[in-house]
C-alpha atoms as a PDB file:
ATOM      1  CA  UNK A   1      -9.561   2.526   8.995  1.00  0.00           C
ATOM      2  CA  UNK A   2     -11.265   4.967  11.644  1.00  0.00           C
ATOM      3  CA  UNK A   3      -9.331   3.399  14.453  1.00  0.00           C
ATOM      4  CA  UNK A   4      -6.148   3.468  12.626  1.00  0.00           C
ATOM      5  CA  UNK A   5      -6.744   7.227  12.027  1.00  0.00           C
ATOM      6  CA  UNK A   6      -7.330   7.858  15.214  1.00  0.00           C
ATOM      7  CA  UNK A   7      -4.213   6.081  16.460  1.00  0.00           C
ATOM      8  CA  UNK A   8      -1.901   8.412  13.500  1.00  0.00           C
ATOM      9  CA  UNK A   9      -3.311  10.983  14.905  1.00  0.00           C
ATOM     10  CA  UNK A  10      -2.663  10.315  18.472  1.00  0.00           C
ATOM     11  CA  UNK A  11       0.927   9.827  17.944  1.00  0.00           C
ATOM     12  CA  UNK A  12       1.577  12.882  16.110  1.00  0.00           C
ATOM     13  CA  UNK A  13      -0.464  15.132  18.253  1.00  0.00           C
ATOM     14  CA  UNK A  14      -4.443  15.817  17.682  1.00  0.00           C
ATOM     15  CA  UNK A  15      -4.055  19.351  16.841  1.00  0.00           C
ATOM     16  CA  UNK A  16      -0.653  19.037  14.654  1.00  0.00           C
ATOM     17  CA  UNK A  17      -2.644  16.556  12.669  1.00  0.00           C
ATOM     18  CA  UNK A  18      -5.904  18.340  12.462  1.00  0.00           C
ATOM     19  CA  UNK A  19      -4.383  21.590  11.616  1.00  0.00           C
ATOM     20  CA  UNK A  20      -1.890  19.919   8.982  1.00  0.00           C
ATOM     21  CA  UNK A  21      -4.782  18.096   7.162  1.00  0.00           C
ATOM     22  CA  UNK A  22      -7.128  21.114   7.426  1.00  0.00           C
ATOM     23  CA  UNK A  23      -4.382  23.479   5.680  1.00  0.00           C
ATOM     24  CA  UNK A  24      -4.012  20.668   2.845  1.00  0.00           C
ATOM     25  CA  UNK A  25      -8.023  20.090   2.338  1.00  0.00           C
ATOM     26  CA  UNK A  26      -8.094  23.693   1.838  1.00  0.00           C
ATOM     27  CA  UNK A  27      -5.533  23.637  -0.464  1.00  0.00           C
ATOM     28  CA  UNK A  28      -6.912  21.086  -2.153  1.00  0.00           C
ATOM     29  CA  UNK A  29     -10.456  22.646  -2.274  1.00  0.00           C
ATOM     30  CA  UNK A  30      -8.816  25.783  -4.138  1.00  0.00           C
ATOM     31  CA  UNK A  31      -7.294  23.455  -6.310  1.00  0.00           C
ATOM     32  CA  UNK A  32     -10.592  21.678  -6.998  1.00  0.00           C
ATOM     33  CA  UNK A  33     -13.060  24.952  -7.654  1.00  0.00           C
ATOM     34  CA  UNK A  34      -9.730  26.080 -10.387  1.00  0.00           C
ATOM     35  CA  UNK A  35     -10.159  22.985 -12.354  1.00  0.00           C
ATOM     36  CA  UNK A  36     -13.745  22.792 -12.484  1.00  0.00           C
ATOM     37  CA  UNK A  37     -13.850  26.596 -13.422  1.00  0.00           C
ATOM     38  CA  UNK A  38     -11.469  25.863 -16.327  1.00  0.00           C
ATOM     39  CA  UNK A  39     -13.482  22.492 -16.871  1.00  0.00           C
ATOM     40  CA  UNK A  40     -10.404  20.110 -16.432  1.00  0.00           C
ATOM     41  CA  UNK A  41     -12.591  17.870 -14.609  1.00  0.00           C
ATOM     42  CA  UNK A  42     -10.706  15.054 -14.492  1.00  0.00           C
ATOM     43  CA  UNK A  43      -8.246  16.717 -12.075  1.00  0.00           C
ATOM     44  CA  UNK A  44     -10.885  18.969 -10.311  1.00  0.00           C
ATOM     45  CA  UNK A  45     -12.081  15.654  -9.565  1.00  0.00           C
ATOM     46  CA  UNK A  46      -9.287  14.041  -7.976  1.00  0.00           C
ATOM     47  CA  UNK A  47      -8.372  16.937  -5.743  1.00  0.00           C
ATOM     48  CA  UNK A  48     -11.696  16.767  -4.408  1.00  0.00           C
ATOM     49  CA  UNK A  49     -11.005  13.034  -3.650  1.00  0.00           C
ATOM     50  CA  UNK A  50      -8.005  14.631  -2.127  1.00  0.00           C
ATOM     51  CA  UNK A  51      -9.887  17.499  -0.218  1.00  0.00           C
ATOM     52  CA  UNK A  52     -12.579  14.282   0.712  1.00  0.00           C
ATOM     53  CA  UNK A  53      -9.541  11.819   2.397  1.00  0.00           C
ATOM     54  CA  UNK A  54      -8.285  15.127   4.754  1.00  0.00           C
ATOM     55  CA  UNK A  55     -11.326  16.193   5.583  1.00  0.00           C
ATOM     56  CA  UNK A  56     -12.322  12.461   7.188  1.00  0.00           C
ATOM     57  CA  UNK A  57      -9.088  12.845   8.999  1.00  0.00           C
ATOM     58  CA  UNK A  58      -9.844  16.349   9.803  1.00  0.00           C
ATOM     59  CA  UNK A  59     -12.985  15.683  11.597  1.00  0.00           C
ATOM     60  CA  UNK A  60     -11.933  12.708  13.146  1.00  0.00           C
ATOM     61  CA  UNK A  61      -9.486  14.803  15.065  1.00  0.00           C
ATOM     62  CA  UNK A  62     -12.022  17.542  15.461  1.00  0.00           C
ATOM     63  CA  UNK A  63     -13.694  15.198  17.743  1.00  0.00           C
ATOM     64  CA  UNK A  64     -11.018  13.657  19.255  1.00  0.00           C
ATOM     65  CA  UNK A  65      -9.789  17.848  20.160  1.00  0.00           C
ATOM     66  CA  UNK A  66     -13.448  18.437  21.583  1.00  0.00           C
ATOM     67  CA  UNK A  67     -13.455  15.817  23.758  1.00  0.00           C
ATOM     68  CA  UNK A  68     -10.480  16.959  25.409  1.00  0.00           C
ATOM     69  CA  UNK A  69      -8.039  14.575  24.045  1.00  0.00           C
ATOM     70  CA  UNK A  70      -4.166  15.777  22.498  1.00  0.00           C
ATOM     71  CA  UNK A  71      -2.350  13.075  21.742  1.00  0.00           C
ATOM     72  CA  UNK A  72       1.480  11.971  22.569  1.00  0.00           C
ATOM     73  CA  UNK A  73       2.953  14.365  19.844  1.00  0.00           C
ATOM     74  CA  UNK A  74       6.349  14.162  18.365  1.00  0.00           C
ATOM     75  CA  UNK A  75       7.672  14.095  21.749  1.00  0.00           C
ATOM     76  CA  UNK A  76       6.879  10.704  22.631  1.00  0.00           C
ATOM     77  CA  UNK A  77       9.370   9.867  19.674  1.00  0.00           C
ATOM     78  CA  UNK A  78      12.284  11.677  21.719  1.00  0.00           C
ATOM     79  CA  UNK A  79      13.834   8.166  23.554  1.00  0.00           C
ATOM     80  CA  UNK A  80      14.503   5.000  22.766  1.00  0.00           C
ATOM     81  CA  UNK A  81      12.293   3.897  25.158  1.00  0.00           C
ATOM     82  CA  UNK A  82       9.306   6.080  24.663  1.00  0.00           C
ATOM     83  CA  UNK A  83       9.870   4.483  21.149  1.00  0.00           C
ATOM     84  CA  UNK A  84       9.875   0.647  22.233  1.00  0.00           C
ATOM     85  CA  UNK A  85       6.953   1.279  24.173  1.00  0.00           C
ATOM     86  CA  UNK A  86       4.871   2.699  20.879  1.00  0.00           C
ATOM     87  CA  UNK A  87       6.417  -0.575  18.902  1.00  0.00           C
ATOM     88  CA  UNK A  88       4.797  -2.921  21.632  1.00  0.00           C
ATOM     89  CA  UNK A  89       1.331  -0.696  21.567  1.00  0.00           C
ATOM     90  CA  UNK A  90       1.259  -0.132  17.905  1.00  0.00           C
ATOM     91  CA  UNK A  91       2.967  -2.988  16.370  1.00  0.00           C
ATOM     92  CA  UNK A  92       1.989  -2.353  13.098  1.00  0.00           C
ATOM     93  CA  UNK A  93       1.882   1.306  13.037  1.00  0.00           C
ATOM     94  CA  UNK A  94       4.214   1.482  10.314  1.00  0.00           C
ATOM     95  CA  UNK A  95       1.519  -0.431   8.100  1.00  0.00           C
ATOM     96  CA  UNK A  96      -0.790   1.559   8.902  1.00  0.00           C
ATOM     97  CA  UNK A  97       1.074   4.929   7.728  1.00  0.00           C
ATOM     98  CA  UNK A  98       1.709   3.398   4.346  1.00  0.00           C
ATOM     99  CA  UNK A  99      -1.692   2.440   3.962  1.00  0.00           C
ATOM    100  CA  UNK A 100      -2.539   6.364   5.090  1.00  0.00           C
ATOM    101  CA  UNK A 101       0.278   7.594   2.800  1.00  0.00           C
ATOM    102  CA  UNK A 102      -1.452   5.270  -0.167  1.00  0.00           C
ATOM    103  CA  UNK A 103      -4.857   6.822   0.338  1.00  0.00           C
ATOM    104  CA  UNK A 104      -4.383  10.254   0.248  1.00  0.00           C
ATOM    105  CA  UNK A 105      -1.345  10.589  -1.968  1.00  0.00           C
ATOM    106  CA  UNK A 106      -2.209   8.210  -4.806  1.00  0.00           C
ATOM    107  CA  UNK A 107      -4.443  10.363  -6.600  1.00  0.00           C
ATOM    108  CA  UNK A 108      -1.558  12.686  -6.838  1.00  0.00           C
ATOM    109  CA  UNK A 109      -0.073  10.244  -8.863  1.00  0.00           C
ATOM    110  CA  UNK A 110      -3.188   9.956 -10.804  1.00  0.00           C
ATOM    111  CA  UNK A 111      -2.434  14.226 -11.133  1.00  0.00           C
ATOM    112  CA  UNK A 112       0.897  13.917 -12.244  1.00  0.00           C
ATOM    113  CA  UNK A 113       0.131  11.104 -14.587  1.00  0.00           C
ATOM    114  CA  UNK A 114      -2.729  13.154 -15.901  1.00  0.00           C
ATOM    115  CA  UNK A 115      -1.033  16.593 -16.427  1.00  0.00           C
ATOM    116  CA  UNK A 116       2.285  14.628 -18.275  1.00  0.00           C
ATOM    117  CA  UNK A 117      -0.057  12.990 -20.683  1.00  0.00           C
ATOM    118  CA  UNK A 118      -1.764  16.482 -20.807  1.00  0.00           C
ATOM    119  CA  UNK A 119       1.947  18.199 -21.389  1.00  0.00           C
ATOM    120  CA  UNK A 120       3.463  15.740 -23.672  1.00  0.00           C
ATOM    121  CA  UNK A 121       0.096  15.347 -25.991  1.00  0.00           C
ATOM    122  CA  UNK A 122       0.475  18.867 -26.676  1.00  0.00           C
ATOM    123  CA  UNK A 123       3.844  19.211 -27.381  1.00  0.00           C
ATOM    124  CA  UNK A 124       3.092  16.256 -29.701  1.00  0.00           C
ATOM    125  CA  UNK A 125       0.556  17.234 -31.551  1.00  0.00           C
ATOM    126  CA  UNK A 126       2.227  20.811 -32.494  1.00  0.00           C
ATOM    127  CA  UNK A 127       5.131  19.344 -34.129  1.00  0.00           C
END
């Protein structure tokens, strides 16, 4: 999982990456310490699974950045070729981004599943 990190990463630029998932763990750290102060735990505790997934990309690319490294960006994306050449490299990049996608978003779904049951139990139970 590291390496395929690292190689997401890579492509779409160290410090795009590290920024991006720093801005969402923070996000998701706010979002955590509101739901544990109102004592929804159950969400409090997936957006600290949340805030937990970024942050292991977010240091992984705080090393990679301190070690001098920056990645191939969104440029290398720009031709035809550029994008062959990252097929034959990364053959099963694509995989790997759903797999990424899957990790961090699906507790979302857990959220939204969560605050629908939340919203239509109540709406239920004042009728």
């Amino acid at each position: 999982m590291i390496e395929r990190i690292r190689d997401h990463n890579n492509l779409n630029g160290i410090r795009f990456a590290t920024i991006e998932f720093s801005i969402i763990a923070f996000v998701g750290a706010v979002l955590t310490l509101i739901m544990l102060v109102l004592g929804r735990w159950a969400p409090g505790l997936i957006f600290l699974g949340i805030t937990a997934n970024c942050l292991v990309i977010v240091v992984a690319g705080a090393y990679s950045w301190r070690a001098g490294k920056v990645g191939t960006g969104w440029s290398s994306l720009r031709t035809k070729l550029q994008r062959d050449q990252i097929t034959r490299v990364h053959p099963h990049m694509l995989l790997d981004t759903v797999i990424l996608v899957i990790a961090l978003l699906l507790p979302f779904v857990v959220v939204v599943a969560v605050l629908f049951e939340t919203f239509t139990a109540k709406s239920r139970s004042k009728r």
